[in-house]
C-alpha atoms as a PDB file:
ATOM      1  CA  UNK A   1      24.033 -71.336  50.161  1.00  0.00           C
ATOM      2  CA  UNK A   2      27.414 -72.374  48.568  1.00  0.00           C
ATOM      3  CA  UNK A   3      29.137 -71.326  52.230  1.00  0.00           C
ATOM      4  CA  UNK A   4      26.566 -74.408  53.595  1.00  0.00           C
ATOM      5  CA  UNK A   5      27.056 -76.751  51.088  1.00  0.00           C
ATOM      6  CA  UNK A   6      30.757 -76.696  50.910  1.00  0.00           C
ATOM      7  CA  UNK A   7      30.994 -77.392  54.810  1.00  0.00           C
ATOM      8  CA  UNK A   8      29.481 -80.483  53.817  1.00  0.00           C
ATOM      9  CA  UNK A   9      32.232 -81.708  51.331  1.00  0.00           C
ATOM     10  CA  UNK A  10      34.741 -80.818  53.883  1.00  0.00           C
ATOM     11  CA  UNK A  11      33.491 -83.223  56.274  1.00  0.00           C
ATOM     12  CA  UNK A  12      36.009 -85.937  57.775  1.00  0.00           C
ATOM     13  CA  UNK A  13      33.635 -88.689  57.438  1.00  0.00           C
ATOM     14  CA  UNK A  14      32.196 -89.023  53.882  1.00  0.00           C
ATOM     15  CA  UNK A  15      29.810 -92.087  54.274  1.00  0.00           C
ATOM     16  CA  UNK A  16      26.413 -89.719  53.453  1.00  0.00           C
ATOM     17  CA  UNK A  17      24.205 -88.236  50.678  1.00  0.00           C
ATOM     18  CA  UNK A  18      23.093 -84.457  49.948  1.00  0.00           C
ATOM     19  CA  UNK A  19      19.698 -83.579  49.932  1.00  0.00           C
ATOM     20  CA  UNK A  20      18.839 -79.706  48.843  1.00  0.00           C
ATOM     21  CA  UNK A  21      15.340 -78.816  49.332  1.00  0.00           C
ATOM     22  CA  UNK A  22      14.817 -75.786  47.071  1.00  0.00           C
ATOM     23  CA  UNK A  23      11.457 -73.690  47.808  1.00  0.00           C
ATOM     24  CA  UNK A  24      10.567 -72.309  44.983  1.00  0.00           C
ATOM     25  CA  UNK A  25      12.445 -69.159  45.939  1.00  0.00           C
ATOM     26  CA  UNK A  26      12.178 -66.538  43.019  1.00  0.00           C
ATOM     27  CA  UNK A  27      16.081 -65.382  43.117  1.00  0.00           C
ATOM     28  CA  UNK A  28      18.973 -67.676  41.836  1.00  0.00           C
ATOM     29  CA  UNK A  29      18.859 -70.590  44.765  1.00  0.00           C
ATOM     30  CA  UNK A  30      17.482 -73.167  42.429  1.00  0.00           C
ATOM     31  CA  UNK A  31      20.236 -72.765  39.311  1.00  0.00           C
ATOM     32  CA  UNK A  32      23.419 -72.340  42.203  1.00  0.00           C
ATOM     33  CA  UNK A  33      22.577 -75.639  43.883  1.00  0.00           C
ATOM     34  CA  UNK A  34      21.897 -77.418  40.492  1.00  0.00           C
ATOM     35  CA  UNK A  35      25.547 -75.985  39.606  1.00  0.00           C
ATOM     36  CA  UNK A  36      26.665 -77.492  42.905  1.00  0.00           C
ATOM     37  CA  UNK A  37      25.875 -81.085  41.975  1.00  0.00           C
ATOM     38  CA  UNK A  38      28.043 -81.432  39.055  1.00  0.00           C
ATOM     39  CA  UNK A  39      30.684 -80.315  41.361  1.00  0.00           C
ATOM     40  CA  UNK A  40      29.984 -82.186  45.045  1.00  0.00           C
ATOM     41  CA  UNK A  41      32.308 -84.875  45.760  1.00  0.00           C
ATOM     42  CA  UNK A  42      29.642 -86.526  48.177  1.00  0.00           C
ATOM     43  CA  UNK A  43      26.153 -87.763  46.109  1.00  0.00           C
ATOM     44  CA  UNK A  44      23.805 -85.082  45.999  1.00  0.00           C
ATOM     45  CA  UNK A  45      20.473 -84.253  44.591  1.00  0.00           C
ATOM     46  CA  UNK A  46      18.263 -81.432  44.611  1.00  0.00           C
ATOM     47  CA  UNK A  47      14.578 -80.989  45.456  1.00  0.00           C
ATOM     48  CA  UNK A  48      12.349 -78.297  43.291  1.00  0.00           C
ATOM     49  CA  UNK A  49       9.204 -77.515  44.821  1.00  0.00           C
ATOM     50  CA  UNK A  50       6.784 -75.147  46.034  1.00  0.00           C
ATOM     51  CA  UNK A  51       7.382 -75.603  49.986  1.00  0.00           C
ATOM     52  CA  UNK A  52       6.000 -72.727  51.898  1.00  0.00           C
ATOM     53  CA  UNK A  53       8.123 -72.743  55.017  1.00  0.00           C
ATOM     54  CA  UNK A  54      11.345 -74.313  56.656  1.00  0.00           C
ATOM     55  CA  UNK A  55       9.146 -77.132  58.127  1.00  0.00           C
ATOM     56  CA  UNK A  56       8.230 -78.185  55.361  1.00  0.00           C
ATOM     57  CA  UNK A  57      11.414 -78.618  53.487  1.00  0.00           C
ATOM     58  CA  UNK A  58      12.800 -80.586  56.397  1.00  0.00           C
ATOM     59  CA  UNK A  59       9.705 -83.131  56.286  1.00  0.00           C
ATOM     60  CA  UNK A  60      10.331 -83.494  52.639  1.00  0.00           C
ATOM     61  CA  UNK A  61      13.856 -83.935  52.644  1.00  0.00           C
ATOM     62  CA  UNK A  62      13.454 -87.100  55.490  1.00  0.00           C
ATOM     63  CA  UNK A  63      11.321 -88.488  53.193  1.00  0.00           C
ATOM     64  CA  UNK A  64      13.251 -89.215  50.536  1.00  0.00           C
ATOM     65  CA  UNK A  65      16.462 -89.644  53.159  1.00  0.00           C
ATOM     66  CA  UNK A  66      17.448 -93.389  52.471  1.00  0.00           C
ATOM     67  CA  UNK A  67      19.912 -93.422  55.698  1.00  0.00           C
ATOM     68  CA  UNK A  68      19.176 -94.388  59.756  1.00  0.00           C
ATOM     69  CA  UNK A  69      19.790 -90.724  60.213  1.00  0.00           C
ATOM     70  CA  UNK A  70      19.119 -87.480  59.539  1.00  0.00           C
ATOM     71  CA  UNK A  71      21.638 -84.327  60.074  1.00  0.00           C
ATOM     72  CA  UNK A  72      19.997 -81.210  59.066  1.00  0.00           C
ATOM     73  CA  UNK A  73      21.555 -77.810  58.143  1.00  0.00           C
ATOM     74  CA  UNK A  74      19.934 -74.324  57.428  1.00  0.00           C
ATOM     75  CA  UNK A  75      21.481 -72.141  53.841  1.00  0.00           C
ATOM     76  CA  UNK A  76      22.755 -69.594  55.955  1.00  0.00           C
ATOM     77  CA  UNK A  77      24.583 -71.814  58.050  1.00  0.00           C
ATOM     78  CA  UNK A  78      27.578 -74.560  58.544  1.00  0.00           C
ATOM     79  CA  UNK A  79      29.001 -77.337  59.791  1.00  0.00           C
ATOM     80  CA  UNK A  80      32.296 -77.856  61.473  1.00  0.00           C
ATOM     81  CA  UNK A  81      34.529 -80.117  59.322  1.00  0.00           C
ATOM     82  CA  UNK A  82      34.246 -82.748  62.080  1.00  0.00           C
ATOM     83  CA  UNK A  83      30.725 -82.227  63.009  1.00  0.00           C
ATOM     84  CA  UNK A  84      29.231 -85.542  61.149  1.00  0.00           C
ATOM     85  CA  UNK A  85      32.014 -87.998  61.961  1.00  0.00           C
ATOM     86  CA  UNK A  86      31.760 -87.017  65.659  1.00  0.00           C
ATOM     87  CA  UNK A  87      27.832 -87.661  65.583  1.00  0.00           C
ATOM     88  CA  UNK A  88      29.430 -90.771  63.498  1.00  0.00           C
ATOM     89  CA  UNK A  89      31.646 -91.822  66.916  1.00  0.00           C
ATOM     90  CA  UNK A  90      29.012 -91.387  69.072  1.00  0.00           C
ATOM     91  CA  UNK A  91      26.579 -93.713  67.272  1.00  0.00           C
ATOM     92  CA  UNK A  92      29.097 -96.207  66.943  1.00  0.00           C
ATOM     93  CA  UNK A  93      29.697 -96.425  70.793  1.00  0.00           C
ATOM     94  CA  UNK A  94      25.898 -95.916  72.198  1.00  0.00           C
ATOM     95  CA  UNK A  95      23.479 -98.173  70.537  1.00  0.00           C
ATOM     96  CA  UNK A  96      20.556 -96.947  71.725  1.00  0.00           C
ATOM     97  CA  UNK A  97      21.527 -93.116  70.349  1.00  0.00           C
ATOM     98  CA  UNK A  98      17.681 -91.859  69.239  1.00  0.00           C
ATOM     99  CA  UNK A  99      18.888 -88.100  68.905  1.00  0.00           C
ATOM    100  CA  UNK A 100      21.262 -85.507  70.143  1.00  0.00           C
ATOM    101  CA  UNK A 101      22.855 -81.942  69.016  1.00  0.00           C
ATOM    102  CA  UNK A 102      26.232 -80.027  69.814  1.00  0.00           C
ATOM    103  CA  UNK A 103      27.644 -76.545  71.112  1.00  0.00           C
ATOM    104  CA  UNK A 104      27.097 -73.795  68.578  1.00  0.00           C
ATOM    105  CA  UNK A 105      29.474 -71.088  67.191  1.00  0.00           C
ATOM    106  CA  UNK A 106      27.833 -67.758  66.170  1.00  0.00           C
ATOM    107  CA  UNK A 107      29.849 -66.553  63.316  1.00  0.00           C
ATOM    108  CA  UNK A 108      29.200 -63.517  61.112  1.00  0.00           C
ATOM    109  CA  UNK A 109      28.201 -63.033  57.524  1.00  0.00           C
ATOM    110  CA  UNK A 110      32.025 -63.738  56.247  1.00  0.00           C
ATOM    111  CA  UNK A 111      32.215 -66.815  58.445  1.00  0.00           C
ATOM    112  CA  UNK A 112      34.530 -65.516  60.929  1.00  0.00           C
ATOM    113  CA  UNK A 113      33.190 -66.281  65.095  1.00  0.00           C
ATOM    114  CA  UNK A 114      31.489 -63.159  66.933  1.00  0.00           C
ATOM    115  CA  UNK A 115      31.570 -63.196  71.088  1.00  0.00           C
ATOM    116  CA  UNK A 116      28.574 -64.206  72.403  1.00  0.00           C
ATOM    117  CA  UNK A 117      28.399 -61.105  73.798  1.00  0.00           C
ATOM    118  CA  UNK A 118      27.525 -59.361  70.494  1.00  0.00           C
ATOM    119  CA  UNK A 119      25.196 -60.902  69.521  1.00  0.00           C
ATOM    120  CA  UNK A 120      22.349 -58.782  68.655  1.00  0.00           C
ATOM    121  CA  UNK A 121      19.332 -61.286  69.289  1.00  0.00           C
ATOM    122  CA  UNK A 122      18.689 -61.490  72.925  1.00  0.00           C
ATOM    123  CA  UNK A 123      17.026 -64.821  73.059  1.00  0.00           C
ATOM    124  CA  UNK A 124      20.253 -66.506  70.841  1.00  0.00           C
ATOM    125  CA  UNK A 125      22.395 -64.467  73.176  1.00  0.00           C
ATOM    126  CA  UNK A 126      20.299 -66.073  76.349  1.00  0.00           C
ATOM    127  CA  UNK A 127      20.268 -69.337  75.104  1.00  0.00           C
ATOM    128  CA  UNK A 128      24.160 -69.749  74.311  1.00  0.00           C
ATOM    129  CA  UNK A 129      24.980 -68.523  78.014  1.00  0.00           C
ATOM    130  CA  UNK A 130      22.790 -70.684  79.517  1.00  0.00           C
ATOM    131  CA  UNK A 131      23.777 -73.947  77.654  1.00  0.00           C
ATOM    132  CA  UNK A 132      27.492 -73.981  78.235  1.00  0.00           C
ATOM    133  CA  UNK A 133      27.754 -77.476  79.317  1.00  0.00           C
ATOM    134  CA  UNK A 134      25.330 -80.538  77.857  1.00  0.00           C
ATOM    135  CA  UNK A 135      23.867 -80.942  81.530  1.00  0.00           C
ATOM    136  CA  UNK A 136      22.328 -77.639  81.276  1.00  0.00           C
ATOM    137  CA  UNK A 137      21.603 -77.307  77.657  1.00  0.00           C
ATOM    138  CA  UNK A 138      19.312 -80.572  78.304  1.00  0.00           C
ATOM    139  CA  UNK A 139      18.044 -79.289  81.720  1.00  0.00           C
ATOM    140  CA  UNK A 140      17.069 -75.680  80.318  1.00  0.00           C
ATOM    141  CA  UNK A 141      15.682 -77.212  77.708  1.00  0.00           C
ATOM    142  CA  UNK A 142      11.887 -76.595  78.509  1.00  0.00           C
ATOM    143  CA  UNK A 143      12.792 -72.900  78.550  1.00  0.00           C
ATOM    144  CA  UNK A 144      15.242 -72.083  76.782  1.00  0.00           C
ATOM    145  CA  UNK A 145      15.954 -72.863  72.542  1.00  0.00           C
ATOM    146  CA  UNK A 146      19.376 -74.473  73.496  1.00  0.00           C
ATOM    147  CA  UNK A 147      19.703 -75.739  69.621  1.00  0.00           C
ATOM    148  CA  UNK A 148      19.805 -72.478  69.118  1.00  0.00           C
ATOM    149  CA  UNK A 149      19.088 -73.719  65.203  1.00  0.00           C
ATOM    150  CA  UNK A 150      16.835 -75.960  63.936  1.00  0.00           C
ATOM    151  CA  UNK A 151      19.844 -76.987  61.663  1.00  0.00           C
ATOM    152  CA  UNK A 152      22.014 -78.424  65.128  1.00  0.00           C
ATOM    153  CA  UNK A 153      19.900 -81.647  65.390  1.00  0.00           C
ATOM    154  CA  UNK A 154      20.530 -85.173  64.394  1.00  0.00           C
ATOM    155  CA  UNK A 155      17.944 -87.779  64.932  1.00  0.00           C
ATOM    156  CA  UNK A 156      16.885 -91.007  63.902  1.00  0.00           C
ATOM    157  CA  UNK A 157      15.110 -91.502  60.595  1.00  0.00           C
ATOM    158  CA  UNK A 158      12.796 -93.616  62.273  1.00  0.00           C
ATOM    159  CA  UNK A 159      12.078 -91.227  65.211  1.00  0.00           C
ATOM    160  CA  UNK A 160      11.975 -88.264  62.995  1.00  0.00           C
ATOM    161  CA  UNK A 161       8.757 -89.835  60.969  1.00  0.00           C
ATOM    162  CA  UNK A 162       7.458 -91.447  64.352  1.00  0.00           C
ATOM    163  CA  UNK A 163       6.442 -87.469  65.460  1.00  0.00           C
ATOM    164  CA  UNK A 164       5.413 -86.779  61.961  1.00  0.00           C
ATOM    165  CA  UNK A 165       8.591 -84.278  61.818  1.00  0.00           C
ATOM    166  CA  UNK A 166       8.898 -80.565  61.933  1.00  0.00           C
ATOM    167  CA  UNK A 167       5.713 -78.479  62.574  1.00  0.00           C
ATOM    168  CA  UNK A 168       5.172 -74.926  60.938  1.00  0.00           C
ATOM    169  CA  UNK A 169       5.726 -73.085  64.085  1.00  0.00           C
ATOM    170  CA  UNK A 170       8.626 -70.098  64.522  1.00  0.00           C
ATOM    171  CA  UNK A 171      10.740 -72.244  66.387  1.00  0.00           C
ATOM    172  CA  UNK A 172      10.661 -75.556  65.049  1.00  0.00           C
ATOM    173  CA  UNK A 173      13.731 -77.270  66.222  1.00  0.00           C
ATOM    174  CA  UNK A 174      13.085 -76.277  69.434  1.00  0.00           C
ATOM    175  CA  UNK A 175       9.714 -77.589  69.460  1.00  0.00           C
ATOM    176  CA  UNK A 176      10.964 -80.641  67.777  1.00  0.00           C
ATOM    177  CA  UNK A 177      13.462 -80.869  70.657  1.00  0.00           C
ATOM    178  CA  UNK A 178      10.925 -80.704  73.213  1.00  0.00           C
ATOM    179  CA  UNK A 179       8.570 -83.463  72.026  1.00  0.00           C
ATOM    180  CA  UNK A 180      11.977 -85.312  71.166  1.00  0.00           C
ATOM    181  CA  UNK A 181      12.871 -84.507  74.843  1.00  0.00           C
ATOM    182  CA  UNK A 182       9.598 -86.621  75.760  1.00  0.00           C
ATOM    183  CA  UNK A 183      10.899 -89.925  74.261  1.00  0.00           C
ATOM    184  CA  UNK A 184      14.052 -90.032  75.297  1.00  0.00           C
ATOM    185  CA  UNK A 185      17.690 -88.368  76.271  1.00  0.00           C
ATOM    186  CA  UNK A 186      19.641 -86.453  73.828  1.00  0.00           C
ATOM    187  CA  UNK A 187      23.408 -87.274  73.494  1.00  0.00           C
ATOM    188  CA  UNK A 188      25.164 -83.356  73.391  1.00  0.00           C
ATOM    189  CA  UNK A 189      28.444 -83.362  71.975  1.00  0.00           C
ATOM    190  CA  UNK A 190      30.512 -80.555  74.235  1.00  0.00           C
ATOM    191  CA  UNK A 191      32.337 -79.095  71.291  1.00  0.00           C
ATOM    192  CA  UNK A 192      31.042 -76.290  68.832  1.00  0.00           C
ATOM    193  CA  UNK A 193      30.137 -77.823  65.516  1.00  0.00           C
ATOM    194  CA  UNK A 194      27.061 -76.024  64.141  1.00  0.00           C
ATOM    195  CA  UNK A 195      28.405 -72.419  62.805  1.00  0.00           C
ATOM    196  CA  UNK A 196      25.161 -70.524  63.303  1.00  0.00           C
ATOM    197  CA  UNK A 197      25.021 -67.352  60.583  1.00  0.00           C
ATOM    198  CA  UNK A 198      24.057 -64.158  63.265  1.00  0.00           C
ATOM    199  CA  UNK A 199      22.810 -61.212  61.337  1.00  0.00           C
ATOM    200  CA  UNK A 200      24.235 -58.335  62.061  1.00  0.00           C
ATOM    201  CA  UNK A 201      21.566 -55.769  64.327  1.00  0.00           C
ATOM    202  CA  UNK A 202      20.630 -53.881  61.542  1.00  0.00           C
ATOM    203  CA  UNK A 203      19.387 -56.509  59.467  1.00  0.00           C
ATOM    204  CA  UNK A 204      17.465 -58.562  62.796  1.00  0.00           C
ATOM    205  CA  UNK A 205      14.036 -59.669  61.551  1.00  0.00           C
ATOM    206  CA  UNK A 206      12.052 -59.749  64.579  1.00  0.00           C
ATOM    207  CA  UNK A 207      12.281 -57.174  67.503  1.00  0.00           C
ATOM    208  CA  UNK A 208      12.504 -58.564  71.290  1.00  0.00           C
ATOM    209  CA  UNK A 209       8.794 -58.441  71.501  1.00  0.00           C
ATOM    210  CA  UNK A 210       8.233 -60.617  68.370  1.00  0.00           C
ATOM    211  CA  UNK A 211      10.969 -62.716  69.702  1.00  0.00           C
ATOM    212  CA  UNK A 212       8.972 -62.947  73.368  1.00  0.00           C
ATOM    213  CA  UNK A 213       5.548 -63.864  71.453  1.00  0.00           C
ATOM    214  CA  UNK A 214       6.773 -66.477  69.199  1.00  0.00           C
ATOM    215  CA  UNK A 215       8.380 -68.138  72.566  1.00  0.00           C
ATOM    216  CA  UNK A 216       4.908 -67.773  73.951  1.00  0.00           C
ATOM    217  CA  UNK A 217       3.398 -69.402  70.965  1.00  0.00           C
ATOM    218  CA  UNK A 218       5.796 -72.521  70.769  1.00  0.00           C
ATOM    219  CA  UNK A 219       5.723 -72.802  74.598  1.00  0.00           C
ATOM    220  CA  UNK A 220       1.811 -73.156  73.977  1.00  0.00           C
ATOM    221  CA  UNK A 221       1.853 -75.691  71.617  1.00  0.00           C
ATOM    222  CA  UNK A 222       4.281 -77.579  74.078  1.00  0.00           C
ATOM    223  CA  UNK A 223       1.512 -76.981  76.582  1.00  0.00           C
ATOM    224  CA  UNK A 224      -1.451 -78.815  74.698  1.00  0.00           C
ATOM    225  CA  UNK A 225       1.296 -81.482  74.845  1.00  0.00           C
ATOM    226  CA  UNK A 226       1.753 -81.668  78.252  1.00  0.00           C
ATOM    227  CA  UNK A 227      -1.494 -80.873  79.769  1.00  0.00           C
ATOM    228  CA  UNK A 228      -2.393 -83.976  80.704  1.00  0.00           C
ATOM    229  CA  UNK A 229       0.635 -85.841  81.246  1.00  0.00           C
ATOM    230  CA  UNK A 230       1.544 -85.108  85.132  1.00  0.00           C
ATOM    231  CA  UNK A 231       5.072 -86.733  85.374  1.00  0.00           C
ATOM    232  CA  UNK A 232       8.342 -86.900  82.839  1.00  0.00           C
ATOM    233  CA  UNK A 233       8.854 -90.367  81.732  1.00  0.00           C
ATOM    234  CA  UNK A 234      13.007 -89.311  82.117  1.00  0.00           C
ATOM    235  CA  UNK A 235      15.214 -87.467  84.208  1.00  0.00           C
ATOM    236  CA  UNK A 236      14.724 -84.350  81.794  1.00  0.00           C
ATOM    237  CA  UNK A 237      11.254 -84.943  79.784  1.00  0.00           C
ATOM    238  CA  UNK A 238       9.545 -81.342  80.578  1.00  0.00           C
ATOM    239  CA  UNK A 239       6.803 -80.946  83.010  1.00  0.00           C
ATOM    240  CA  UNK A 240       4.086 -78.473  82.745  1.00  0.00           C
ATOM    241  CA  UNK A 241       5.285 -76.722  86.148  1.00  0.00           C
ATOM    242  CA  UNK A 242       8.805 -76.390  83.846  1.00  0.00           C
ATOM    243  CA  UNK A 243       6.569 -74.902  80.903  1.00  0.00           C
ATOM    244  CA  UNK A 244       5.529 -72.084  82.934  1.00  0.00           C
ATOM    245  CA  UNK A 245       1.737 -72.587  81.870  1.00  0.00           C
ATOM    246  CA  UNK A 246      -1.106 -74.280  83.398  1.00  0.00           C
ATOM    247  CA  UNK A 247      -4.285 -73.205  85.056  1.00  0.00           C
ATOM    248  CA  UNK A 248      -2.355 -70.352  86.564  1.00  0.00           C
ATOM    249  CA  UNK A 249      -0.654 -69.257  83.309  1.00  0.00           C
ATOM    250  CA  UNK A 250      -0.693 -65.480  82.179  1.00  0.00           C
ATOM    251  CA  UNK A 251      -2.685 -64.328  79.426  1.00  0.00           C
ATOM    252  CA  UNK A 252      -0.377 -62.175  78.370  1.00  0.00           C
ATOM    253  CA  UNK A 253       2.506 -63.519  76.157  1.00  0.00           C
ATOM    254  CA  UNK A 254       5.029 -61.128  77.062  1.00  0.00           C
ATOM    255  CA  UNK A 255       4.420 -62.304  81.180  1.00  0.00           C
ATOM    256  CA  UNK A 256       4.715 -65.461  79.786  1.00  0.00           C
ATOM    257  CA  UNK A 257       8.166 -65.195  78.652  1.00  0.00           C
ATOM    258  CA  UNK A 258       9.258 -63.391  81.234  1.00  0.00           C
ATOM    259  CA  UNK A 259       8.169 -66.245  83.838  1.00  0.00           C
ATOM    260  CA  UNK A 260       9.918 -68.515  81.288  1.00  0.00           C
ATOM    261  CA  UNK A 261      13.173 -66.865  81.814  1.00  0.00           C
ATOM    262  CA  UNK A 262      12.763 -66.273  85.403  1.00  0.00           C
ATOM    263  CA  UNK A 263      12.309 -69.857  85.734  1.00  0.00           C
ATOM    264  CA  UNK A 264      15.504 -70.619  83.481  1.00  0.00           C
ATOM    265  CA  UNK A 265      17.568 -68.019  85.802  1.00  0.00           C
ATOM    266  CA  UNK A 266      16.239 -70.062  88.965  1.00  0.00           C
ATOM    267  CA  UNK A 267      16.720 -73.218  88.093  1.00  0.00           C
ATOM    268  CA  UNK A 268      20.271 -72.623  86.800  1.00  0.00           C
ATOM    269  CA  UNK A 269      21.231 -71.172  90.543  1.00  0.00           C
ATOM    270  CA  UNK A 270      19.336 -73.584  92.622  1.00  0.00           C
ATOM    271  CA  UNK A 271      21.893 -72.825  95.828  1.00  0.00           C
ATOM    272  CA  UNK A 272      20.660 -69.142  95.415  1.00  0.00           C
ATOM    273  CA  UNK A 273      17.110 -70.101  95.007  1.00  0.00           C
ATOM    274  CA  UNK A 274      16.976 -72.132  98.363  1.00  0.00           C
ATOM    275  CA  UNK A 275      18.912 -69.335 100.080  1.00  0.00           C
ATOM    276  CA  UNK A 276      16.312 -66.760  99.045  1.00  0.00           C
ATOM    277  CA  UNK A 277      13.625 -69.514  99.815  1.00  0.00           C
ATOM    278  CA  UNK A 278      15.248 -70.310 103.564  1.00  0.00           C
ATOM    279  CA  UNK A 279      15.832 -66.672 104.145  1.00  0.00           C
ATOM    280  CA  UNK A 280      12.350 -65.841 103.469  1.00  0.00           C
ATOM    281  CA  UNK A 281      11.245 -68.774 105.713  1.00  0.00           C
ATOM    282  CA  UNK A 282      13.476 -67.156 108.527  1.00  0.00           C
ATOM    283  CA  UNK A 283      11.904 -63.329 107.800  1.00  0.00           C
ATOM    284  CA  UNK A 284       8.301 -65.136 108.577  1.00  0.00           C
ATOM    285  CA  UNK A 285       9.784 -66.928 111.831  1.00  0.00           C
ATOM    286  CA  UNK A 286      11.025 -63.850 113.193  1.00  0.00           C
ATOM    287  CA  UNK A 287       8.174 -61.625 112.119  1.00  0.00           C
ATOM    288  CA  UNK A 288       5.904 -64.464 114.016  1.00  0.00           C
ATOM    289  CA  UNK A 289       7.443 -64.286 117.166  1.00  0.00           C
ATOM    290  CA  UNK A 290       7.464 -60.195 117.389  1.00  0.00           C
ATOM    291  CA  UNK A 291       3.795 -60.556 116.834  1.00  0.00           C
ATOM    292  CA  UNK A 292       3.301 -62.727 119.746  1.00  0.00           C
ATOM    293  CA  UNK A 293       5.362 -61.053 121.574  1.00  0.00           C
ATOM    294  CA  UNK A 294       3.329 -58.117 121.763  1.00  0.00           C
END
């Protein structure tokens, strides 16, 4: 918690405010961030309540946000020391900027970076190789959790309230992404300023099939979305065929995810795709003329 809070009073740009949701967690969170605010540099105040889940502290804390927008940031987590005055930059120059997220760092329980390599949760793992550059962390989007946190997002105030804000589902950012996705383009800043916390393997909460059901059951809700609307109304607003679900869709959640990532790996290699495609075309041709032939 202190690790989080003090990557905020290291920021270069100081023009913000501080607001600490605190749960109602039974262990020492509520009297450390009450410390903190006799101590931050940058106005701060924190929130005492009896909020069930991260959703819910994120909807409360917008609500009493006074500012056009809203940078968010788990406890385990951090910001880069340049992280809000580059968000800061990039408002200043695009006027119509509705929302938009960075690279991410993984970094390890004493704050120091860990390859992506070794990471222990596959679908972080997944989503950091597959969202090296902001064209494909917006085109995998529909597939893959390129936030990677629900802390890496900054969106309008406005915009935020307009989609009645986070939902209590595993994944929230990146079902708050999606529907954001909808609306408009994300701006993605190319440089790693969310430090994500990774656990190390022994202390992983979920196993890769909790991991692949949760997908399954944020991907749903993104279907009930999308069911009815038959074309993007951008270059990147996700189509049901990009979902993976329709009336064709799998029961089963783990097939699910596994078409999810097979469409991720396809659509990331699209030269491959069309050779495999145009090869197969040519195997059919050749097979064709054998059999009439003989």
């Amino acid at each position: 918690m202190s690790f989080a809070i003090e990557s905020l009073w290291a920021q270069t740009f100081d023009t913000f405010e501080i607001i600490a949701i605190e749960g109602g967690s039974s262990d020492a969170t509520g009297a450390i961030l009450d410390s903190l605010v006799a101590r931050s540099p940058i106005p701060m105040r924190v929130v005492h309540g009896s909020y069930s889940g991260p959703d819910m502290a994120m909807n409360a804390g917008a609500a009493l946000a006074s500012a056009p927008y809203l940078a968010f940031l788990n406890d385990d987590d951090a910001f880069h020391v340049d992280r809000l005055n580059a968000f800061a930059r990039v408002i200043n120059r695009c006027s119509d900027f509705a929302w938009g997220f960075s690279r991410v760092e993984s970094i390890d329980e004493h704050g120091r970076p860990i390859a992506v390599s070794d990471i222990p949760d596959v679908a972080k793992r997944r989503a950091l190789e597959l969202t090296r550059s902001p064209f494909e962390s917006v085109r995998s989007m529909p597939v893959v959790n390129a936030l990677v946190s629900s802390g890496n997002l900054v969106v309008k105030t406005e915009l935020f309230k307009t989609l009645d804000g986070a939902r209590d589902v595993r994944f929230r950012g990146w079902d708050l992404a999606l529907r954001l996705l909808d609306l408009s383009e994300p701006f993605v800043v190319e440089r790693a300023l969310y430090l994500d916390r990774t656990p190390p393997a022994k202390a992983t909460r979920f196993s890769r099939n909790e991991d692949a059901r949760a997908s399954a059951r944020a991907l749903d809700h993104m279907y009930r979305e999308y069911r009815d609307r038959l074309m993007p109304r951008h270059r990147f607003g996700p189509r049901v065929a990009d979902l993976g679900v329709g009336d064709n869709r799998p029961d089963d959640e783990r097939a699910v995810h596994a078409t999810l990532w097979a469409l991720a790996k396809l659509r990331s290699v699209p030269l491959a795709y069309n050779a495999v495609r145009n090869s197969a075309r040519l195997t059919r041709r050749a097979l064709a003329f054998r059999l009439r032939r003989r």
